[in-house]
Protein backbone atom coordinates (compact mmCIF):
# COMPACT_ATOMS: atom_id res chain seq x y z
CA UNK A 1 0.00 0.00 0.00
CA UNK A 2 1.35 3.83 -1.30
CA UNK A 3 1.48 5.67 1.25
CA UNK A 4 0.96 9.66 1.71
CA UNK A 5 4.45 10.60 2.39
CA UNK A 6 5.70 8.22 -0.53
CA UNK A 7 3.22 9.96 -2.98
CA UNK A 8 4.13 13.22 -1.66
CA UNK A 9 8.30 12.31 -2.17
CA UNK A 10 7.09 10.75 -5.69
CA UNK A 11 5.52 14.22 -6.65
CA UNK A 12 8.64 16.37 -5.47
CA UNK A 13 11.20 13.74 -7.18
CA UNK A 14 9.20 14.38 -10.06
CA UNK A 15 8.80 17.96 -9.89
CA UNK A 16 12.76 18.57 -9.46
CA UNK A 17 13.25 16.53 -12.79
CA UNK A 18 10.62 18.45 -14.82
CA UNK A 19 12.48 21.63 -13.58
CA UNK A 20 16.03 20.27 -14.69
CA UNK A 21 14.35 20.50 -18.25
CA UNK A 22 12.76 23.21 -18.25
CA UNK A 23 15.01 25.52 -19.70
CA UNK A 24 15.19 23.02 -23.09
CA UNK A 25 11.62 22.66 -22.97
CA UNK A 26 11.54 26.89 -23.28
CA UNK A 27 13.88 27.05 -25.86
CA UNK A 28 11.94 24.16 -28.26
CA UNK A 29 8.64 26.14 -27.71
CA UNK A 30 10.21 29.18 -28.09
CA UNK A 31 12.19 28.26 -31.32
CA UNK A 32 8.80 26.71 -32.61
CA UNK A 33 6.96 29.55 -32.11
CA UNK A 34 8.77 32.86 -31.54
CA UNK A 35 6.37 33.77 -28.89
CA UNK A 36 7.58 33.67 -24.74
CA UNK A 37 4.49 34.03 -23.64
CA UNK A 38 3.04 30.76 -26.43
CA UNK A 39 6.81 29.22 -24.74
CA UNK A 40 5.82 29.25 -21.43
CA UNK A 41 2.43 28.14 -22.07
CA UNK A 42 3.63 25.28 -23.64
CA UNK A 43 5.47 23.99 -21.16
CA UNK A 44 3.04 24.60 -18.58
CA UNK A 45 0.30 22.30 -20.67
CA UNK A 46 3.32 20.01 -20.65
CA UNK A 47 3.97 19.52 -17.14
CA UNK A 48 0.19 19.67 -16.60
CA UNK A 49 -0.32 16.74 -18.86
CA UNK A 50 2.59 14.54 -17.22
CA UNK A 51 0.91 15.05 -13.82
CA UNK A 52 -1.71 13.96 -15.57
CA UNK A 53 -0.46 10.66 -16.21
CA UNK A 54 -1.64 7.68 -13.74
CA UNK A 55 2.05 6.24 -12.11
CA UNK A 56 2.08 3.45 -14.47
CA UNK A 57 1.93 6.02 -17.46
CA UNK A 58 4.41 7.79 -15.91
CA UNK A 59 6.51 5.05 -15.29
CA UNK A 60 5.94 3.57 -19.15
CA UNK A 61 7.77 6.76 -20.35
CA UNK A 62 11.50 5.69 -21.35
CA UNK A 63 12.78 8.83 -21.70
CA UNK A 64 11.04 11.77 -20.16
CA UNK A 65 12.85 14.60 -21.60
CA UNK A 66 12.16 13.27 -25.52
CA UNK A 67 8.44 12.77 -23.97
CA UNK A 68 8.55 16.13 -22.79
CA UNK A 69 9.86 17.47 -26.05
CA UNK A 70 7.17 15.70 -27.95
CA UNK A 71 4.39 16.93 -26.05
CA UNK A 72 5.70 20.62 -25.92
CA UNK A 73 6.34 20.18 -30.30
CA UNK A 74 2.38 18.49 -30.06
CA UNK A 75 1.18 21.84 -27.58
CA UNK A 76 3.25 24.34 -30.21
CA UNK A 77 1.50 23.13 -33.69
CA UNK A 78 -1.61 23.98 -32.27
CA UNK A 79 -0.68 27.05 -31.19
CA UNK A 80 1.43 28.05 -34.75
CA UNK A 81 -2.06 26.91 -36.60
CA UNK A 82 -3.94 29.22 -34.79
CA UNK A 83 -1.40 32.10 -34.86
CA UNK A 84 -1.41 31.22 -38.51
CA UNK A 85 -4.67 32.63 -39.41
CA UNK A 86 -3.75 35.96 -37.18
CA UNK A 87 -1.43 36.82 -39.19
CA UNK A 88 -3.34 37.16 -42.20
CA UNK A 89 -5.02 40.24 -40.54
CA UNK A 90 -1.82 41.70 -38.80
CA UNK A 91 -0.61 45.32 -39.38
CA UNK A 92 2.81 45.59 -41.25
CA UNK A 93 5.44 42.83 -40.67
CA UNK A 94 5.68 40.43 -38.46
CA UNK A 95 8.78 39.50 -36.03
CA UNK A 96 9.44 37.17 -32.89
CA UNK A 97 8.88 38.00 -29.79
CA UNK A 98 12.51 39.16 -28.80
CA UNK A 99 14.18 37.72 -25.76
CA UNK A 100 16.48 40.35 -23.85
CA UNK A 101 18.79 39.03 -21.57
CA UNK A 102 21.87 40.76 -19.19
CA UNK A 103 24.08 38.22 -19.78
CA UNK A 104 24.70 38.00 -15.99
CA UNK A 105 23.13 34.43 -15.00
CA UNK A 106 19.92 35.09 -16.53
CA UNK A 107 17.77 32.55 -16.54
CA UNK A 108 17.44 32.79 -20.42
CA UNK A 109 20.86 32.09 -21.42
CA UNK A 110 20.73 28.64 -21.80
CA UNK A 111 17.76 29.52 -24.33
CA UNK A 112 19.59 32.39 -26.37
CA UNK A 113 22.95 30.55 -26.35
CA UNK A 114 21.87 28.29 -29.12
CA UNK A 115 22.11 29.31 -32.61
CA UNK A 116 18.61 28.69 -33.69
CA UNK A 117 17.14 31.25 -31.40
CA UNK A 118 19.04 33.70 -33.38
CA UNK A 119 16.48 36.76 -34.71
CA UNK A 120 17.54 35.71 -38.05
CA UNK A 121 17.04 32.62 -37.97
CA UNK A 122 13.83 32.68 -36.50
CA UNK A 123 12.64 35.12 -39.04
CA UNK A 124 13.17 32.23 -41.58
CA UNK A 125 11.70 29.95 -39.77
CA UNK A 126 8.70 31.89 -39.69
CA UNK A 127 8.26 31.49 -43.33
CA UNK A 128 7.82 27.90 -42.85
CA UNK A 129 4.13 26.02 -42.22
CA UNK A 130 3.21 25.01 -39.23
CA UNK A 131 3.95 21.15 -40.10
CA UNK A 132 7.58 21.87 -41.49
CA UNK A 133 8.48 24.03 -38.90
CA UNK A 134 7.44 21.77 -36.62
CA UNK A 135 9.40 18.59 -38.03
CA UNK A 136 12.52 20.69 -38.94
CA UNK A 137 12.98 22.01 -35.50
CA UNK A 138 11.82 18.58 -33.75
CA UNK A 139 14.04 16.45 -35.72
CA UNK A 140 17.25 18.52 -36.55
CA UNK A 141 17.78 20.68 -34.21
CA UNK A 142 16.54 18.48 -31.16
CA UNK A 143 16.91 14.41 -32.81
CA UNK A 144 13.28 13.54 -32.26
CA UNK A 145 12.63 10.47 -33.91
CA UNK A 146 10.10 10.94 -36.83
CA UNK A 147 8.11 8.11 -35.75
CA UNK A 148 7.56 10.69 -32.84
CA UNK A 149 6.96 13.87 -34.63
CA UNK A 150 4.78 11.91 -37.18
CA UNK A 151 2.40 10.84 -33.78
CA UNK A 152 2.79 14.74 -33.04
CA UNK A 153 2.05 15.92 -36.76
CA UNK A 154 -0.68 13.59 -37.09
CA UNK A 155 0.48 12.24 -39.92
CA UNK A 156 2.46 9.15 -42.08
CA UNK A 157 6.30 9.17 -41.37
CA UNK A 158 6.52 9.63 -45.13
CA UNK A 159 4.68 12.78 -44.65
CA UNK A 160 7.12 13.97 -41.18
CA UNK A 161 10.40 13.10 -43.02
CA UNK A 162 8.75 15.82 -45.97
CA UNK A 163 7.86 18.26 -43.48
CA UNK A 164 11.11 18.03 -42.40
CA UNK A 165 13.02 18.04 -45.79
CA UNK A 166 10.85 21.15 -47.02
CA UNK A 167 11.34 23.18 -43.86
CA UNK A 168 15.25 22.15 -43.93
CA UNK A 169 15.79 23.39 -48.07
CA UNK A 170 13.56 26.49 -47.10
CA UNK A 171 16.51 27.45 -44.07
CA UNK A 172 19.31 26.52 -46.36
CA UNK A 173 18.08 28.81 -49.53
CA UNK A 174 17.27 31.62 -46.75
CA UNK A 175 21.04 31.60 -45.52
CA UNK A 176 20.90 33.38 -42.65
CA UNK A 177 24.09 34.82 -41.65
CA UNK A 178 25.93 33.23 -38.81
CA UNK A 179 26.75 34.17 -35.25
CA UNK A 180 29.95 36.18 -35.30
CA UNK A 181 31.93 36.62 -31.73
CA UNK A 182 30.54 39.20 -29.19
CA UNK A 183 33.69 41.56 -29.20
CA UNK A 184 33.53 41.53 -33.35
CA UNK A 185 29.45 42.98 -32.96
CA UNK A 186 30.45 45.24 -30.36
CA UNK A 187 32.87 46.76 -32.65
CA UNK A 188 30.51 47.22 -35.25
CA UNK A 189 27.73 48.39 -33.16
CA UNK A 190 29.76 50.75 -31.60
CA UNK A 191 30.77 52.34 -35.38
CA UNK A 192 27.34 52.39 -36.31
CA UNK A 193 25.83 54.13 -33.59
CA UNK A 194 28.89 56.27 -34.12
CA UNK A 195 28.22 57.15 -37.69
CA UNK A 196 24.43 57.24 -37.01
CA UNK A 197 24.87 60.28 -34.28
CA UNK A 198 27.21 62.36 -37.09
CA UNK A 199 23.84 62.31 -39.18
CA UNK A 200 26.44 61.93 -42.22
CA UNK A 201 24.51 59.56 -44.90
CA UNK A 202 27.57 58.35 -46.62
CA UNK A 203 29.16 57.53 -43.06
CA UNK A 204 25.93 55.47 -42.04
CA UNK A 205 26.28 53.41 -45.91
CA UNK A 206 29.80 52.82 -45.10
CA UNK A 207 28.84 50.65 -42.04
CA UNK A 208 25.88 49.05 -43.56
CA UNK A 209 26.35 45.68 -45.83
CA UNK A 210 25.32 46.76 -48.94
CA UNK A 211 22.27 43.81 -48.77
CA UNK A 212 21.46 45.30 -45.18
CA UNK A 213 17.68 45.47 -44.64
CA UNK A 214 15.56 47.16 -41.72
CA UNK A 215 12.53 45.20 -40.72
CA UNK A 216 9.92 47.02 -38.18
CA UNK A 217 6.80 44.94 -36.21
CA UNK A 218 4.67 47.36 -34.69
CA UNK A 219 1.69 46.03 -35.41
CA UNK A 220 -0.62 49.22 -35.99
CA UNK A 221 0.40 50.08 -32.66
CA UNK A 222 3.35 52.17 -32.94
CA UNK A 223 5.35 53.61 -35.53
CA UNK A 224 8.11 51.88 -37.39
CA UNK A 225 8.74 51.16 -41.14
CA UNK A 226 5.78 49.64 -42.52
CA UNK A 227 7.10 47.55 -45.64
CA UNK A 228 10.68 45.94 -45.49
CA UNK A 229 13.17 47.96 -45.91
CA UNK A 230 15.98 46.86 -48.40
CA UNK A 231 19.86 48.10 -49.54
CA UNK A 232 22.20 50.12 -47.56
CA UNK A 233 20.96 53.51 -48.98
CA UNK A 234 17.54 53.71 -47.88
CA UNK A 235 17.97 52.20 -44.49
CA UNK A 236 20.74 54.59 -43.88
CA UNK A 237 18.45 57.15 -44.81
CA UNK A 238 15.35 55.90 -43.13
CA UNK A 239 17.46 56.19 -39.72
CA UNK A 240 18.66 59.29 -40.17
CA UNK A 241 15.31 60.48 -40.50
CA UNK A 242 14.35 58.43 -37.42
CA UNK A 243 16.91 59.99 -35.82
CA UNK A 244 16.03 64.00 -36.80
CA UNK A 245 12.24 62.98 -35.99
CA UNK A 246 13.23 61.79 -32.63
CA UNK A 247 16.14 63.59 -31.63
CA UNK A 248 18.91 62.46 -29.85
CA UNK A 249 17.84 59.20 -28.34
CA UNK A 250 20.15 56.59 -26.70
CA UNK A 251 19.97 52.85 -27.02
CA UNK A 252 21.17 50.54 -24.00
CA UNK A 253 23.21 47.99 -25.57
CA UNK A 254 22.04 44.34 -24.47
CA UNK A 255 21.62 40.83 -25.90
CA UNK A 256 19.25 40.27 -28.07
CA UNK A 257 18.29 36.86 -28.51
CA UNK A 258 21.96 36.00 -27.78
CA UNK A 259 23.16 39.21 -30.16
CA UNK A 260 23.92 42.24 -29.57
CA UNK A 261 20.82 44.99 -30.08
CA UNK A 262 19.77 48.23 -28.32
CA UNK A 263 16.73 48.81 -25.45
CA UNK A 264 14.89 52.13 -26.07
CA UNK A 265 12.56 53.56 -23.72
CA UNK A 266 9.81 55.72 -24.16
CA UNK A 267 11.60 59.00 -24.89
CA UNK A 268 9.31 62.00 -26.24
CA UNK A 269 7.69 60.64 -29.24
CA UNK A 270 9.62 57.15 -29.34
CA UNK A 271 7.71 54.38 -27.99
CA UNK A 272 9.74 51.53 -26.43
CA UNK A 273 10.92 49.17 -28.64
CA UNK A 274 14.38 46.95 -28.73
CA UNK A 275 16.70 46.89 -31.65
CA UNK A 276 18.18 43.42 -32.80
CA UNK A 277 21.24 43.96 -35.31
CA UNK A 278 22.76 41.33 -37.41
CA UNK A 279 26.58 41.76 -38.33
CA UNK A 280 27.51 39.93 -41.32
CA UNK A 281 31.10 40.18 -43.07
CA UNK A 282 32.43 43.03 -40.40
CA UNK A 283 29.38 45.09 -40.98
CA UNK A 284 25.68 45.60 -40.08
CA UNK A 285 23.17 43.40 -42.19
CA UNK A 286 19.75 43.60 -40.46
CA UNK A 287 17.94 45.45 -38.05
CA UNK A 288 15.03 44.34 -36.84
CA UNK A 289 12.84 47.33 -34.92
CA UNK A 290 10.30 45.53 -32.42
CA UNK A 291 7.55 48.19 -31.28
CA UNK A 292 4.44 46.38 -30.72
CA UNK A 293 3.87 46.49 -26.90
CA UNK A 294 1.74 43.45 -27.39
CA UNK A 295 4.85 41.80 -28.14
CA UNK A 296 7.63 43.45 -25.54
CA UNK A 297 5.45 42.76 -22.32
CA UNK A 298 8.08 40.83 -20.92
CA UNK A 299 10.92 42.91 -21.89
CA UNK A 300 12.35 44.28 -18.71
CA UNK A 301 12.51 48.08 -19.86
CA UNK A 302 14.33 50.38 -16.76
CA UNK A 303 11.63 52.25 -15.10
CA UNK A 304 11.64 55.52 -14.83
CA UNK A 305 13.87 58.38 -16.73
């Protein structure tokens, strides 16, 4: 007979090893669907649906965390189908939710350490479906079986291993440019944000890759650049004219999804929004302007002036 205090240990033993995963349960809901607040959900559901489980289910599972991941890659379709049809009536373009971190034992660094959480790379992986993001991620990035993500797709293994193969040719003709070292983007950054504040034009182009591109979410909400902005030209000028509408406005350097970016508060006219820049062969390649406070509720902006 089971008694209380043996249930009770049972529940805490179990509790401690759901938390030992949690961080890699964030980071595959958060790299299947861009959102933290659709991350954290998901792994709630998760651990609410292994509680769930009588003993003997629980004790049936081999291998909790590729049961976790499974469930959490099940919980995420549902919620990338639904965001799906959102989309189709959203204001301007659409970008991940970013994740800002210090750097300094944040809980979030195992999360933005990996490559895949990268702003660019999530942006392509937002151009996937639902069903190839969701096999692509599962199975390359994590090594879930495809017997598993076909029980999760709820589909043929034919049909996962397609998913997959689509969603894998879509990230490899997208080439999004690699992680380079901290010190290298802080170099950069720093002579961008030095160019941008002499107002110069030409000195802004010289900084900018000549493919460089300035993406803006804001959702209807707040003001950014509506349509993407493409070629080193007009996004040096489309700053600068940022920068005269707004006057002189400082960023706070932090990590941005594991990159360098820039924090803006509310200053005058500029609403808060963080900055995520992508350096690509020593110079800056994207910048991605997230505005939409639906989407920066978890950003921890400094309060105050």
């Amino acid at each position: 007979m089971t008694t209380g205090e043996e249930i009770s240990a049972s529940e805490r033993t179990l509790a401690s090893t759901f938390t030992g995963h949690r961080s890699h349960l964030v980071g595959v809901a958060y790299r299947l669907t861009g959102s933290v607040a659709d991350a954290e959900d998901a792994v709630q559901e998760a651990w609410l649906r292994l509680t769930g489980l009588s003993r003997e289910g629980r004790a049936g599972i081999r291998d909790l965390r590729g049961w976790l991941t499974t469930v959490v890659g099940r919980i995420c379709l549902d919620r990338l189908r639904s965001a799906a049809s959102r989309r189709e009536r959203y204001v301007g373009q659409w970008l991940p939710e970013p994740l800002v971190t210090s750097g300094e034992d944040d809980p979030l660094d195992a999360v933005v350490r990996d490559d895949g959480v990268r702003m660019a790379a999530l942006v392509v992986l937002d151009r996937l479906t639902p069903e190839q993001r969701v096999a692509f991620v599962l199975h390359d990035a994590f090594g879930v079986p495809f017997a598993e993500i076909a029980d999760a797709l709820g589909c043929a293994v034919a049909t996962a291993r397609q998913h997959a193969s689509r969603g894998r040719k879509a990230a490899a003709e997208a080439d999004p440019p690699p992680r380079v070292a901290l010190e290298e983007q802080r170099e950069v950054l720093e002579r961008f944000l030095r160019a941008v504040a002499s107002g110069d034009v030409n000195a802004v182009i010289g900084v900018l890759h000549p493919d460089a591109v300035l993406v803006g979410d804001g959702g209807g909400r707040a003001k950014t650049a509506f349509n993407v902005v493409s070629g080193a030209d007009k996004v040096a000028r489309l700053i600068l004219g940022l920068m005269r509408r707004y006057g002189d406005v400082e960023g706070r350097p932090v990590l941005v999804n594991g990159d360098l970016g820039l924090l803006f508060t509310a200053q005058g006219e500029l609403t808060p929004r963080v900055e995520a820049v992508v350096v690509r062969d020593g110079k800056v390649a994207g910048v991605y302007d997230m505005s939409n406070p639906d989407k920066l509720g978890h950003v921890p902006f400094p309060e105050g002036p």
